[in-house]
C-alpha atoms as a PDB file:
ATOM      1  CA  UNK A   1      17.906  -3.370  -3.548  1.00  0.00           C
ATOM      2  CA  UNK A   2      16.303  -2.347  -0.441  1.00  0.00           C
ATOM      3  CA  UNK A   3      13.887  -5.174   1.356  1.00  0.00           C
ATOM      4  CA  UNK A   4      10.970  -4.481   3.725  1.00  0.00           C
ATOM      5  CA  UNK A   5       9.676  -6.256   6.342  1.00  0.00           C
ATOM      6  CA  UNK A   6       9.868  -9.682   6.156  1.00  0.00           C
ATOM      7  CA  UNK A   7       7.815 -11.088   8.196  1.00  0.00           C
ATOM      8  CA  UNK A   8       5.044 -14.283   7.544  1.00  0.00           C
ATOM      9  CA  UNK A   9       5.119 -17.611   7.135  1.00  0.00           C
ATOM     10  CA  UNK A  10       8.272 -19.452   5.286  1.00  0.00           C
ATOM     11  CA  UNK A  11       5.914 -19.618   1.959  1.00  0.00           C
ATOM     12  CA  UNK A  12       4.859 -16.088   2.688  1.00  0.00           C
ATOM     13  CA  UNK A  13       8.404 -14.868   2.863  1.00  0.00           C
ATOM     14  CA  UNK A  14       8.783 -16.731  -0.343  1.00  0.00           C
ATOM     15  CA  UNK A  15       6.007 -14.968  -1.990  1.00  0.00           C
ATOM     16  CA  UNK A  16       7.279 -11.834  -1.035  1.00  0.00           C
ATOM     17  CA  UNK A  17      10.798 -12.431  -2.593  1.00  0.00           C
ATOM     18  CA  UNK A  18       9.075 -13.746  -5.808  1.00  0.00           C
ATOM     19  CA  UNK A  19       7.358 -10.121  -6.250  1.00  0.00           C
ATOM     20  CA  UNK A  20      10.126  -8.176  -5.675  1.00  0.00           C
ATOM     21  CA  UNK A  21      12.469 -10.578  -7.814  1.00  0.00           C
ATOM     22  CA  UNK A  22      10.133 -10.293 -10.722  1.00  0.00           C
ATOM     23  CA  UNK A  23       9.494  -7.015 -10.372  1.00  0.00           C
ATOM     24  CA  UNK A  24      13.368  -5.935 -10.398  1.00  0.00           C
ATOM     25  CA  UNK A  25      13.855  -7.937 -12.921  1.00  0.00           C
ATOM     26  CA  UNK A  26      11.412  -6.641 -15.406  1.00  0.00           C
ATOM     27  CA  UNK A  27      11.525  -3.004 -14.185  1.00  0.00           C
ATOM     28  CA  UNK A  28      14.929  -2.364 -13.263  1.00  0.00           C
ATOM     29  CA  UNK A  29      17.199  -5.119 -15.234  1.00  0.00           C
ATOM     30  CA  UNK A  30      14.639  -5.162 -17.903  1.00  0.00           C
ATOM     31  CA  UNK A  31      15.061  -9.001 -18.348  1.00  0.00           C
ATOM     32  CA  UNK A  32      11.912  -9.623 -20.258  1.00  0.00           C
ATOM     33  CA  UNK A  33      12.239 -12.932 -21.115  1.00  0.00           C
ATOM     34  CA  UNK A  34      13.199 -14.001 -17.958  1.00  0.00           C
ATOM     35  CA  UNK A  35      10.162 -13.075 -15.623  1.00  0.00           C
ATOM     36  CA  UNK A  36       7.546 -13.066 -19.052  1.00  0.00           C
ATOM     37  CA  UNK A  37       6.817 -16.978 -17.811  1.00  0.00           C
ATOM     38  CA  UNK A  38       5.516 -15.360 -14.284  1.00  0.00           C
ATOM     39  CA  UNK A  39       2.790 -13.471 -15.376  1.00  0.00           C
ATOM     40  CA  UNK A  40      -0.347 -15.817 -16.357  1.00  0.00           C
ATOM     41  CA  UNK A  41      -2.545 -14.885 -19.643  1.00  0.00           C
ATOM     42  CA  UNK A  42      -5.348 -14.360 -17.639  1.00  0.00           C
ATOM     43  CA  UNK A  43      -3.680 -11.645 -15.253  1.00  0.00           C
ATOM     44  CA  UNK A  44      -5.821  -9.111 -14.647  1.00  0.00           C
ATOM     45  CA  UNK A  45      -5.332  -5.253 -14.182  1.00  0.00           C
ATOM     46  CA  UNK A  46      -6.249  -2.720 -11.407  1.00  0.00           C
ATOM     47  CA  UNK A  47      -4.634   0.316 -12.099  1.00  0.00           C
ATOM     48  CA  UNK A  48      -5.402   3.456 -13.448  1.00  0.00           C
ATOM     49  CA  UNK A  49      -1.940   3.811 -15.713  1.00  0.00           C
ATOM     50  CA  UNK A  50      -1.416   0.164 -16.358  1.00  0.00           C
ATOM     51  CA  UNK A  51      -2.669  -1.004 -19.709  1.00  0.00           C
ATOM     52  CA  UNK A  52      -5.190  -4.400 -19.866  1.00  0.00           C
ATOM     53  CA  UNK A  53      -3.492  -8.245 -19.172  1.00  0.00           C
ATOM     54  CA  UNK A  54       0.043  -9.749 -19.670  1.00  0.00           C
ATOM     55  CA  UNK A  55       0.621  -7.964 -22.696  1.00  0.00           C
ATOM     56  CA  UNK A  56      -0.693  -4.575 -21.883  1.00  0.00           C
ATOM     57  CA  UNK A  57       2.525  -4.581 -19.070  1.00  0.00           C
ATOM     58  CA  UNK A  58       5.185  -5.938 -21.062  1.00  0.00           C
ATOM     59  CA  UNK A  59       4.120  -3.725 -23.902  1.00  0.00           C
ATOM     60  CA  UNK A  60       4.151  -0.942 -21.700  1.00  0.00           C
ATOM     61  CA  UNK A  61       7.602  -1.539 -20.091  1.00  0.00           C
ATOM     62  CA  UNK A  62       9.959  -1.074 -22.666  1.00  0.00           C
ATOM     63  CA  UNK A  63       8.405   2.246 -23.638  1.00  0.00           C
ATOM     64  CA  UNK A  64      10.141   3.492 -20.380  1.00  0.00           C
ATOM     65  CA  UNK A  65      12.970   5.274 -20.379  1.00  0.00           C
ATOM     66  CA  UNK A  66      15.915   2.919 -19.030  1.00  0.00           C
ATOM     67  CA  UNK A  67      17.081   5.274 -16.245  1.00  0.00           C
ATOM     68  CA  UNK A  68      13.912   4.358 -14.376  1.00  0.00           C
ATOM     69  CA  UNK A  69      14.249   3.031 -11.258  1.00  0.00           C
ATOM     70  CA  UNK A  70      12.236   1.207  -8.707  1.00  0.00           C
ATOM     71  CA  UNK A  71      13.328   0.854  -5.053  1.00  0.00           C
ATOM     72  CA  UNK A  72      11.365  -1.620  -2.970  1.00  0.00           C
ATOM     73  CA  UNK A  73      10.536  -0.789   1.181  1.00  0.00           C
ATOM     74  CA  UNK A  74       7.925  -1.850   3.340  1.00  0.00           C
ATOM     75  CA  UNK A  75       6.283  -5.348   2.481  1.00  0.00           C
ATOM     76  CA  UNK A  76       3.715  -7.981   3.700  1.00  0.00           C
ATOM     77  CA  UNK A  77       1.772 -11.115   2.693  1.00  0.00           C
ATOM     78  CA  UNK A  78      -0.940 -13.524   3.487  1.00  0.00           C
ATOM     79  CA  UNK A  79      -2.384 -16.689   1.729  1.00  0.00           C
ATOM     80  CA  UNK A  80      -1.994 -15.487  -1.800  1.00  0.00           C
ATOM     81  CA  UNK A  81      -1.587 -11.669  -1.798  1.00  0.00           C
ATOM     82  CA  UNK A  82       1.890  -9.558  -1.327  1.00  0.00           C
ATOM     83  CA  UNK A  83       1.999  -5.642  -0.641  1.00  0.00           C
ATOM     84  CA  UNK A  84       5.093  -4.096  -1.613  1.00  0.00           C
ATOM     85  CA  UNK A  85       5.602   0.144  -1.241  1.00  0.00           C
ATOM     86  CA  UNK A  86       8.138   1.007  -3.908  1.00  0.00           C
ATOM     87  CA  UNK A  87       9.095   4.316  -4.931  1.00  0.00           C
ATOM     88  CA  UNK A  88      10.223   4.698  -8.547  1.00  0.00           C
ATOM     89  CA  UNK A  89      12.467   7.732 -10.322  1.00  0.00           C
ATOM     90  CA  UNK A  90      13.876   8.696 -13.594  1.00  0.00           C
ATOM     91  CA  UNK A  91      11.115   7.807 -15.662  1.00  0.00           C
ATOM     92  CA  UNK A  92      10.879  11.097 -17.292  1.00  0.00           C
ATOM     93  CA  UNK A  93       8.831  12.572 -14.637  1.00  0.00           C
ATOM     94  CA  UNK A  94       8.799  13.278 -10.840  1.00  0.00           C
ATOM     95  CA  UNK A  95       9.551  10.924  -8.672  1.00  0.00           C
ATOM     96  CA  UNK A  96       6.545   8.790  -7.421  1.00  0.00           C
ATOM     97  CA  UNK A  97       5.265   6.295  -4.769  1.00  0.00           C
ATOM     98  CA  UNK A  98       2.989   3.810  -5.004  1.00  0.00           C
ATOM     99  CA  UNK A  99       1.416   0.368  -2.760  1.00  0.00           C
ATOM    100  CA  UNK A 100       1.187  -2.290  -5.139  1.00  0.00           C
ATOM    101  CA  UNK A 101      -0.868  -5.520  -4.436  1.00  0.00           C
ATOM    102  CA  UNK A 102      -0.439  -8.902  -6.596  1.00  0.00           C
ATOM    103  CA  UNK A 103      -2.415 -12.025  -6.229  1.00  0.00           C
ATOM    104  CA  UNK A 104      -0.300 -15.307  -6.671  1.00  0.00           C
ATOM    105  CA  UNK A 105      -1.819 -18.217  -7.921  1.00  0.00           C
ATOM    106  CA  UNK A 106       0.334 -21.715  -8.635  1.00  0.00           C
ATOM    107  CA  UNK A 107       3.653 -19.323  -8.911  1.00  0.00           C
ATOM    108  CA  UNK A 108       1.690 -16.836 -11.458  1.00  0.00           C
ATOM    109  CA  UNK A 109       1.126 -13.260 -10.709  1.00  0.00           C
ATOM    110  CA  UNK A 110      -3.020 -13.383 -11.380  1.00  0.00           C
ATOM    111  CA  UNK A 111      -4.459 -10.158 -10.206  1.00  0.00           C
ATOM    112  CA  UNK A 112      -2.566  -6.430  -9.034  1.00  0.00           C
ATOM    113  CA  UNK A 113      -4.418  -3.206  -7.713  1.00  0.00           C
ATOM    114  CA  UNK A 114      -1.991  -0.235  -6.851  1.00  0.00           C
ATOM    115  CA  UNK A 115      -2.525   3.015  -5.707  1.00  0.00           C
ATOM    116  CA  UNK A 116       0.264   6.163  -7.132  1.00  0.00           C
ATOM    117  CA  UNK A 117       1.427   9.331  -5.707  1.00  0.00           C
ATOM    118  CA  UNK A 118       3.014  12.233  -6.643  1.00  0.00           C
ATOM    119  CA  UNK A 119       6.323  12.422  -3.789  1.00  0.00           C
ATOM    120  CA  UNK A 120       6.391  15.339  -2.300  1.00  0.00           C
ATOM    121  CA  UNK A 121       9.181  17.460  -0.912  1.00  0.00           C
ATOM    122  CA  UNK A 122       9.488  18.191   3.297  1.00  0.00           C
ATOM    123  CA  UNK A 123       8.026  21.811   2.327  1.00  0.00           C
ATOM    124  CA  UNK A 124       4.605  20.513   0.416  1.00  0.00           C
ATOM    125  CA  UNK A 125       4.606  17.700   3.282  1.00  0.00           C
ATOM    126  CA  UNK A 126       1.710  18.156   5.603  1.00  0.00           C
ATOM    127  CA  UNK A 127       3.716  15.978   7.673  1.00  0.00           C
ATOM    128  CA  UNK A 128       6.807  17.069   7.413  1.00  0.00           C
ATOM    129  CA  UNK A 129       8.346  13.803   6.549  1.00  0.00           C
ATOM    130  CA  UNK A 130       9.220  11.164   4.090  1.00  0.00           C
ATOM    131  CA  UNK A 131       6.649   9.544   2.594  1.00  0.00           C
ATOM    132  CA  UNK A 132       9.082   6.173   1.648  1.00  0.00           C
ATOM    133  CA  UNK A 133      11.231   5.179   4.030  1.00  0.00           C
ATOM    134  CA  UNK A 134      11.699   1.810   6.573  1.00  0.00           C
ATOM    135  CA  UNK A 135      10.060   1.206   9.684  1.00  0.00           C
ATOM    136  CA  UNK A 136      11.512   2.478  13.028  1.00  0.00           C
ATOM    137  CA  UNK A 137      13.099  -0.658  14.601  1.00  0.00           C
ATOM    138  CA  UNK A 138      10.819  -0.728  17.660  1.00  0.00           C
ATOM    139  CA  UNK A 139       9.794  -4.507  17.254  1.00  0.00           C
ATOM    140  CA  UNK A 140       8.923  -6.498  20.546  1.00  0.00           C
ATOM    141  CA  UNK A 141      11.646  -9.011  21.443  1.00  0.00           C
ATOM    142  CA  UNK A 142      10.004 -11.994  20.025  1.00  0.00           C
ATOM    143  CA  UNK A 143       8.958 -10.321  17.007  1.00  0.00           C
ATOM    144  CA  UNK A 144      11.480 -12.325  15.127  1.00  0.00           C
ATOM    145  CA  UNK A 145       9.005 -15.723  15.670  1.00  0.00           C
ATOM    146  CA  UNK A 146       6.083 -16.102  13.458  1.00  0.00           C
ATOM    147  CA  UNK A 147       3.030 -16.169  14.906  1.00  0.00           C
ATOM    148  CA  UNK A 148      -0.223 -15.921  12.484  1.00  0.00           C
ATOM    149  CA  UNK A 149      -2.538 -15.811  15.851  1.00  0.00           C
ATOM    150  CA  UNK A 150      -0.482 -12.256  16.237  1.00  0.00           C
ATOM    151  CA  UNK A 151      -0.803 -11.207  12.884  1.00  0.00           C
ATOM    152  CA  UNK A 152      -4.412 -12.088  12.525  1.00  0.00           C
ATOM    153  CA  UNK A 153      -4.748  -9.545  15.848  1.00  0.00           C
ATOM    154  CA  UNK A 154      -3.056  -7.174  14.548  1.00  0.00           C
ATOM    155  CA  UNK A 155      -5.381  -7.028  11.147  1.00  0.00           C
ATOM    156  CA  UNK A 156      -8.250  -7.068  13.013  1.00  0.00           C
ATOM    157  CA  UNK A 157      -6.680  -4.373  15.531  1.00  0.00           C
ATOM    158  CA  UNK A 158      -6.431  -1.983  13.014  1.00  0.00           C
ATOM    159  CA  UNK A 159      -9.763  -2.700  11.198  1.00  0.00           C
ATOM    160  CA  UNK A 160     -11.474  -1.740  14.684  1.00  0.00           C
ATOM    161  CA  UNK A 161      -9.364   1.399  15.121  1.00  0.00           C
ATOM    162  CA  UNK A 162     -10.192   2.619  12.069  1.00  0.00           C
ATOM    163  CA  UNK A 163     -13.364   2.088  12.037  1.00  0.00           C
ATOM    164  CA  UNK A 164     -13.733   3.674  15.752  1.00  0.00           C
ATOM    165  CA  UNK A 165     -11.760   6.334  14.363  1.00  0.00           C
ATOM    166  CA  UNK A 166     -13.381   7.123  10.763  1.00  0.00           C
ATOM    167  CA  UNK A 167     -16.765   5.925  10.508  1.00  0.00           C
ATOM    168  CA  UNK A 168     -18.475   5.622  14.261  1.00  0.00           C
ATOM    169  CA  UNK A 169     -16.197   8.889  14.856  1.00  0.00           C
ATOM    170  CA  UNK A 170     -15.790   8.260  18.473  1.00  0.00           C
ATOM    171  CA  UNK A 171     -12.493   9.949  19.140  1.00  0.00           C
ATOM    172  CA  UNK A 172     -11.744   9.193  23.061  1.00  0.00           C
ATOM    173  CA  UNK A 173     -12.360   5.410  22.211  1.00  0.00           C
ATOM    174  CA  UNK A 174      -9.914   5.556  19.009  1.00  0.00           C
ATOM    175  CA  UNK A 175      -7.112   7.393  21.405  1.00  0.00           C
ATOM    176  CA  UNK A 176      -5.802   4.122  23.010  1.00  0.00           C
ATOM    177  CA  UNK A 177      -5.241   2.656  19.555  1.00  0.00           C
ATOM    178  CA  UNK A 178      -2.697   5.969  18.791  1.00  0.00           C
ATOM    179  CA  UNK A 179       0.364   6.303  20.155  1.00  0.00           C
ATOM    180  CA  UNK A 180       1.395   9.724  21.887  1.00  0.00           C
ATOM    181  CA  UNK A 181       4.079   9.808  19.845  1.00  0.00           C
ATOM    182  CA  UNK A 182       2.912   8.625  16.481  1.00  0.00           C
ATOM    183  CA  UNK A 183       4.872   9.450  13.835  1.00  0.00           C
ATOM    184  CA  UNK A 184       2.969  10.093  10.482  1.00  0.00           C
ATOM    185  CA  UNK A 185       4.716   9.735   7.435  1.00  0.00           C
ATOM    186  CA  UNK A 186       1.486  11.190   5.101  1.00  0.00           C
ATOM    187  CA  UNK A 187       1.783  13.935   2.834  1.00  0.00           C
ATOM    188  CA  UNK A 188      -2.048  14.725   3.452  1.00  0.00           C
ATOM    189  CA  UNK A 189      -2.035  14.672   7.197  1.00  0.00           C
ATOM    190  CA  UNK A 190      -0.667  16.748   9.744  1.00  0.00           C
ATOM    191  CA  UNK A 191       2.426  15.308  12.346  1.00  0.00           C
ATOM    192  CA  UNK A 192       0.997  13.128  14.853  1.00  0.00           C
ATOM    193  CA  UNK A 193      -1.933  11.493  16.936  1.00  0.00           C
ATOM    194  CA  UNK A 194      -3.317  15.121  17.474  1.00  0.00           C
ATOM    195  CA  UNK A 195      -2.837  16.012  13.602  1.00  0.00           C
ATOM    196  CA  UNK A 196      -4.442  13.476  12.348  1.00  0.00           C
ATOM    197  CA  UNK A 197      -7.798  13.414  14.523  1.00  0.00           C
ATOM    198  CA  UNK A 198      -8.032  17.009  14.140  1.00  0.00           C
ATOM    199  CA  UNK A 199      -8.146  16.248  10.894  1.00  0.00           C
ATOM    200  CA  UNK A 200     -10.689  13.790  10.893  1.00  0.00           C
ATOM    201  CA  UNK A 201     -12.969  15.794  13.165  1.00  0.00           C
ATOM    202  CA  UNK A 202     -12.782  18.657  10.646  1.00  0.00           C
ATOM    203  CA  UNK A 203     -14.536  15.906   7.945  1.00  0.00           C
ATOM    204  CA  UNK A 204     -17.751  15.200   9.351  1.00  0.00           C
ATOM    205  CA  UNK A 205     -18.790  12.870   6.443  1.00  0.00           C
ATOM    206  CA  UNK A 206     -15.582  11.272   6.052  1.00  0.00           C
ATOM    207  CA  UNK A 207     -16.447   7.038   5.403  1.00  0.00           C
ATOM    208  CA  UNK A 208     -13.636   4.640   5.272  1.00  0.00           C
ATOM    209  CA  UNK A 209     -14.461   0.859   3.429  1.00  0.00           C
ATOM    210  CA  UNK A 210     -12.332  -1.960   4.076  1.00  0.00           C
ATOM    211  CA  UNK A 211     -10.567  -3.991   1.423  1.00  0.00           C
ATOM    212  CA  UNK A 212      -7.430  -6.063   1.562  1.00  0.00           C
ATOM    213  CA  UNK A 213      -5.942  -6.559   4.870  1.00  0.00           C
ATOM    214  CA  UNK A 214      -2.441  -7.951   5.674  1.00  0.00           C
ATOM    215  CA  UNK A 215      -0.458  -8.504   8.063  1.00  0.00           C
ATOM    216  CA  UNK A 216       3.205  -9.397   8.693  1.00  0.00           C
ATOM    217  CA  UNK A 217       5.252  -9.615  12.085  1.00  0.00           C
ATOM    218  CA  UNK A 218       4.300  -5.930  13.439  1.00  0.00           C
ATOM    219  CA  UNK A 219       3.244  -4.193  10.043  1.00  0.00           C
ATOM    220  CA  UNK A 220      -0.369  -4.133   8.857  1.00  0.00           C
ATOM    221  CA  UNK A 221      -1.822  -3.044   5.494  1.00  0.00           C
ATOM    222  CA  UNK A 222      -5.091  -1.713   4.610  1.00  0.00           C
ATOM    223  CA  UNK A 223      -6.259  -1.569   1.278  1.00  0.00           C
ATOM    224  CA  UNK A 224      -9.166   1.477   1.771  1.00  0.00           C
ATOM    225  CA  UNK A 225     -11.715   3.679   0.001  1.00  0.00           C
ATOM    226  CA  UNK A 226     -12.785   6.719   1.733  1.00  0.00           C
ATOM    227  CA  UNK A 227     -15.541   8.686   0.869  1.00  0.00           C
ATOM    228  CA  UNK A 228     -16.786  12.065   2.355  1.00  0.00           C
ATOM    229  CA  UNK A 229     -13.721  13.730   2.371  1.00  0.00           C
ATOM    230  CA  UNK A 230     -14.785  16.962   0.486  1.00  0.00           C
ATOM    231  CA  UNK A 231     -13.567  15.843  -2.980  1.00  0.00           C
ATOM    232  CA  UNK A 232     -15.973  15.233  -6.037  1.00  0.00           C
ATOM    233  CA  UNK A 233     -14.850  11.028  -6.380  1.00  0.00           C
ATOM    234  CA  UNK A 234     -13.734   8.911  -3.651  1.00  0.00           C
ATOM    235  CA  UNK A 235      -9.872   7.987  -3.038  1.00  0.00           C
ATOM    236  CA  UNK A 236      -8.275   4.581  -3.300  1.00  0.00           C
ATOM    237  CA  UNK A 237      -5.454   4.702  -0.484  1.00  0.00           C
ATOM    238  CA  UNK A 238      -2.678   2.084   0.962  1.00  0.00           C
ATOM    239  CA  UNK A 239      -2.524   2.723   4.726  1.00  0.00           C
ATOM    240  CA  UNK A 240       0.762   1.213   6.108  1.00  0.00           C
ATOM    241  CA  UNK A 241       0.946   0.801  10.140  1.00  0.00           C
ATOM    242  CA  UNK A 242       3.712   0.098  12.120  1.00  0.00           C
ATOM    243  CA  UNK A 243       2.326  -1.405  15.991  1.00  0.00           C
ATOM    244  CA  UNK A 244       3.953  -1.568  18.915  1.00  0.00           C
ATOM    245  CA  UNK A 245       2.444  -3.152  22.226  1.00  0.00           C
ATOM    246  CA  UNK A 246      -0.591  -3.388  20.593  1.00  0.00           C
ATOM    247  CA  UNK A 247      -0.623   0.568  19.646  1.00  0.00           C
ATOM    248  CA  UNK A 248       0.287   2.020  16.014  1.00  0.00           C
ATOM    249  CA  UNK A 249       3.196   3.931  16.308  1.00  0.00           C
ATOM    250  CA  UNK A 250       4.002   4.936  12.767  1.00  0.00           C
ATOM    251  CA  UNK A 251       1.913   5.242   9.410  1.00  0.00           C
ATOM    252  CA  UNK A 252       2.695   5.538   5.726  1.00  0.00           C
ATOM    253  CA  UNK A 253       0.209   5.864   3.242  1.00  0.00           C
ATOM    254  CA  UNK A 254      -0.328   6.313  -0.251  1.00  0.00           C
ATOM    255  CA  UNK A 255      -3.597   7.882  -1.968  1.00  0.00           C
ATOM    256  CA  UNK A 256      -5.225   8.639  -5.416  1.00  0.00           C
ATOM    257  CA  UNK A 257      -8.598   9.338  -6.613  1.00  0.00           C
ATOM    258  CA  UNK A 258     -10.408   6.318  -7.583  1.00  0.00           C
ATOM    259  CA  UNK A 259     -10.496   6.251 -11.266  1.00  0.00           C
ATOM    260  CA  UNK A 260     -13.911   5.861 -13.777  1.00  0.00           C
ATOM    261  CA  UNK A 261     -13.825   3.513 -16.300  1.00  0.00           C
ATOM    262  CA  UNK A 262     -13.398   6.083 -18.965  1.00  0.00           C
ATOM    263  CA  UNK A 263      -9.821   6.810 -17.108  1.00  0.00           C
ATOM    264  CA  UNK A 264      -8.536   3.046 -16.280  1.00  0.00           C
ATOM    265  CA  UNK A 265      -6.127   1.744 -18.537  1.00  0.00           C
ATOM    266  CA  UNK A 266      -6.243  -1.371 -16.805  1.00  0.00           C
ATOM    267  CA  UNK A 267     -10.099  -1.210 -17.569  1.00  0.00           C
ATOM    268  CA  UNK A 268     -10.791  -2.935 -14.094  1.00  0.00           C
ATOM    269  CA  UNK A 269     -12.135  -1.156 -11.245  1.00  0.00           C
ATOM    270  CA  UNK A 270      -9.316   0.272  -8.962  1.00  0.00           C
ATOM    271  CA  UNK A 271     -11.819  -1.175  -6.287  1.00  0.00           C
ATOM    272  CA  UNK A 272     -14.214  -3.712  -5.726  1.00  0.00           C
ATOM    273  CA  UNK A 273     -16.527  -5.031  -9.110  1.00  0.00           C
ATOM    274  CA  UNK A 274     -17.851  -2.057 -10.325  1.00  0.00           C
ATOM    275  CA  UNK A 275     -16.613   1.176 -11.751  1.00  0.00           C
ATOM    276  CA  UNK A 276     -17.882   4.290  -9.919  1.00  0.00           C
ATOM    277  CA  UNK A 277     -21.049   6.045 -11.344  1.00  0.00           C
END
């Protein structure tokens, strides 16, 4: 079973090894009894495939075929919510990846959001490369030290970039905030810095939101919705950034429409309170 980053505090850490735990142990070892006692009656569903509460998963589960498989990568926490970027195969359909968030309350999975995608081969890759893999070991020296001053930095680092970058659109203050050599893992953006704010610049209405924002050692996730990027419904996306002196230096994202309430099996918004109109 392949771990992520494992940064955060010691109860942090902890959370993150309860998710991934649970979730092997439903998913992959299909132990249903055994993790059945994590999930509380009231949890509550985000997700566009996902049927409604406790029982809408477990019912769900066994009606997968057994060969499925779910590999766990990158990962973060803070306070009460984990990240965790799995990608999961031989389900009976192409492979897929997804960024799944869960909300831990008293040692009870309460609330999840995820976002899916299709994985996509180097060919259809607008980037060229993986969309799952680990992080490029470029940590600072001391990265091995907790430090939630850093992490909260870092989170609001990236906020700020994005928003320089996206929504006030002011491209020579966003550079600074890009490596040169960025590597982007995206199957919807071109390789690099350069790819991806030509990009941008080519999307003149483009809006991002901010939602969930985490941070662990050097990693920071942002839970998104971005609007005016020339599709007929807004997309729900995991961005995934890897920083290095204070500079992101590698991205993986995940992204998927944002789903109406006559589509969510879950049959609770993929974002925020309220369904899209």
């Amino acid at each position: 079973m392949k771990k992520g980053n494992m940064g955060g505090a010691p109860q942090e850490v902890k959370n993150i090894q309860f998710v991934i735990h649970a979730l092997d142990t439903l998913f992959n070892k299909r132990d249903y009894e055994a993790v059945r006692q994590f999930w509380s009656p009231d949890y509550v569903q985000r997700s566009l495939w996902v049927p409604p509460g406790k029982e809408g998963l477990f019912n769900m589960v066994p009606k997968i075929p057994t060969t499925a498989r779910l590999e766990f990568g990158l990962a973060a926490a803070n306070d009460d919510v984990v990240f965790v970027h799995i990608r999961t195969e031989g389900h009976g359909a192409p492979p897929f990846v997804s960024g799944d968030w869960f909300r831990i309350k008293d040692g009870l999975f309460i609330e999840h959001w995820d976002v899916m995608q299709n994985e996509v081969s180097e060919k259809e890759s607008l980037s060229k490369r993986p969309m799952f893999s680990g992080p490029a070991r470029r940590e600072s020296s001391d990265a091995g030290r907790f430090d939630a001053q850093q992490e909260k930095a870092n989170k609001a680092l990236a906020i700020e970039a994005f928003d320089i970058l996206f929504n006030k659109r002011d491209f020579a203050a966003a550079e600074k905030y890009w490596s040169p050599q960025f590597t982007q893992h995206s199957a919807l953006t071109p390789p690099g810095r350069e790819g991806l704010f030509n990009q941008v610049k080519g999307m003149p209405e483009l809006h991002y939101e901010f939602g969930l924002a985490l941070a662990s050692k050097n990693l920071v996730v942002l839970h998104g919705r971005i609007n005016g990027n020339g599709k007929p419904r807004a997309d729900i996306v995991a961005n995934i950034l890897q920083l290095q002196d204070g500079v992101f230096v590698e991205h993986w994202d995940v992204v998927m429409p944002e789903a109406t309430r006559e589509e969510a099996n879950g049959r609770s918004p993929m974002w925020g309170d309220t369904f899209p109109a």
